[in-house]
Protein backbone atom coordinates (compact mmCIF):
# COMPACT_ATOMS: atom_id res chain seq x y z
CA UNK A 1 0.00 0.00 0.00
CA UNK A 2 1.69 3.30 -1.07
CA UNK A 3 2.43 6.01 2.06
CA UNK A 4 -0.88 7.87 1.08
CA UNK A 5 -3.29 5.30 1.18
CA UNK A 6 -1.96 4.07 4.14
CA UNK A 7 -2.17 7.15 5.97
CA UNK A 8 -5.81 7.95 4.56
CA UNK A 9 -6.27 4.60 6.06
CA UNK A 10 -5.45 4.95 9.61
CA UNK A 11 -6.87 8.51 9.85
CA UNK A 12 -10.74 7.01 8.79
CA UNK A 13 -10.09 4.47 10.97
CA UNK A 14 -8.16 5.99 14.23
CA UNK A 15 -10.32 5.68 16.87
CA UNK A 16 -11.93 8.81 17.58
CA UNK A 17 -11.73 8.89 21.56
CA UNK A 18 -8.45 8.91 21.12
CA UNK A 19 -7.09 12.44 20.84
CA UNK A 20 -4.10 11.60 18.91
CA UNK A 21 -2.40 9.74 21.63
CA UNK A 22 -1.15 6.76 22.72
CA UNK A 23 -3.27 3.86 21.54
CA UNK A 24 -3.13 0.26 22.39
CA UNK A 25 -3.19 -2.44 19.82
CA UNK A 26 -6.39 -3.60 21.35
CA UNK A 27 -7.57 -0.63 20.74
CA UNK A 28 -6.75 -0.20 17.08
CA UNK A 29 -7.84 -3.72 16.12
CA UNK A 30 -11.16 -3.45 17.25
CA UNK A 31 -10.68 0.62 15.27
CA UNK A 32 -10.00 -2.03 12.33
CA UNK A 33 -6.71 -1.67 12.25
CA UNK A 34 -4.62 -4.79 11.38
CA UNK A 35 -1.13 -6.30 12.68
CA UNK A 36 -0.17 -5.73 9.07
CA UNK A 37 -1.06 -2.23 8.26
CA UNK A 38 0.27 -1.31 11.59
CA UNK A 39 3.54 -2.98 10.74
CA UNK A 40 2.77 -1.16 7.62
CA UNK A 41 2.67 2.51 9.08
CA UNK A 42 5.85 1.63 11.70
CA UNK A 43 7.30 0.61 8.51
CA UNK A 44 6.38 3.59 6.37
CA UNK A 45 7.41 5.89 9.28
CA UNK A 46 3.50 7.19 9.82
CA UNK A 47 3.30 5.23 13.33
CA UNK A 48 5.98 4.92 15.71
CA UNK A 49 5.89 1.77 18.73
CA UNK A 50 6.70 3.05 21.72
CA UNK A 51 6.38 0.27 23.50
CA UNK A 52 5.27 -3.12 23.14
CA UNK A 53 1.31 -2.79 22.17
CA UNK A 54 1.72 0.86 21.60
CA UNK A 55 1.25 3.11 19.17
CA UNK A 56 1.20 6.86 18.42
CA UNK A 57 1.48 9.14 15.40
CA UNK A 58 4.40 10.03 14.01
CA UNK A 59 3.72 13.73 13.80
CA UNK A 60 3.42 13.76 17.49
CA UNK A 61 6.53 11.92 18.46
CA UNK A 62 9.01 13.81 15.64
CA UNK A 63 7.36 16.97 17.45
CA UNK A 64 8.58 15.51 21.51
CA UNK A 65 11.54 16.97 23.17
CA UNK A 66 13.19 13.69 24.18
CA UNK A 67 11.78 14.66 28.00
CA UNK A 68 8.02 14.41 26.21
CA UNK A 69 9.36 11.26 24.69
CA UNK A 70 10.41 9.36 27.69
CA UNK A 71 6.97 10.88 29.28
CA UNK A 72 4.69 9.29 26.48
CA UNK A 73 7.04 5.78 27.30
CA UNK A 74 6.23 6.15 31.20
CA UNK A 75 2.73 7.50 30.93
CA UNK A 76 1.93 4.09 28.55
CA UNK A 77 3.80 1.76 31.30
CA UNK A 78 2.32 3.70 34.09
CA UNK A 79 -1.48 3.07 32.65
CA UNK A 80 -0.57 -0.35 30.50
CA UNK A 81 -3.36 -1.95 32.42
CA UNK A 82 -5.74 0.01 31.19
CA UNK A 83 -7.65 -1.38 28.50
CA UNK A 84 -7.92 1.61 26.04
CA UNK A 85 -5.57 4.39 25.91
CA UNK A 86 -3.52 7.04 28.39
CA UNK A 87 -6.19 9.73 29.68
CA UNK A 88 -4.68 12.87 30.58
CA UNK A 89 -5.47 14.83 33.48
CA UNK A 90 -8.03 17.36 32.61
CA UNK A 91 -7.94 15.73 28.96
CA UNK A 92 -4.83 16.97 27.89
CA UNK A 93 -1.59 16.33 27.80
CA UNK A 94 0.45 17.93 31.08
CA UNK A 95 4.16 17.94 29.11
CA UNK A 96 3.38 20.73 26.33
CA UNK A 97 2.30 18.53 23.34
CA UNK A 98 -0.17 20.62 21.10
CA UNK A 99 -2.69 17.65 20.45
């Protein structure tokens, strides 16, 4: 699937109580989202793993300081057992991320 597609793709489908954060892969399969066109997008550079099971955008990570970085690592291992995605407090992000 060529880089356009692919990101047309994921946009229809991104789950939309998601507010461009970290998603699970639970999450995104039930979203319709597929082990393969998420090893697609990691691939193609439109997704970026930050840890095991998740997932956020690659326009938000290439915009992290490497403190915000580290911060969307700990805030996904601090909430892993959470079956959806990270909430912030007050629904945004406390670390200066324009989502």
């Amino acid at each position: 699937m060529d880089s356009t597609k692919l990101t047309s793709t994921l946009r229809s489908r991104w789950p939309r109580n998601i507010p461009e954060g970290i998603a699970t892969t639970a999450v995104l399969t039930r979203a319709g989202i597929s082990d393969r066109l998420l090893t697609e997008a990691v691939r193609s550079r439109i997704l970026v793993r930050i840890r095991r099971g998740a997932y956020v955008p690659a326009s938000i990570w290439e915009n992290c300081s490497s403190w915000d970085k580290d911060l969307l690592r700990l805030n996904r291992s601090y909430v892993g057992f959470l079956p959806g995605f990270v909430e912030f407090p007050g629904g945004k992000p406390s670390f200066g991320l324009n989502m």
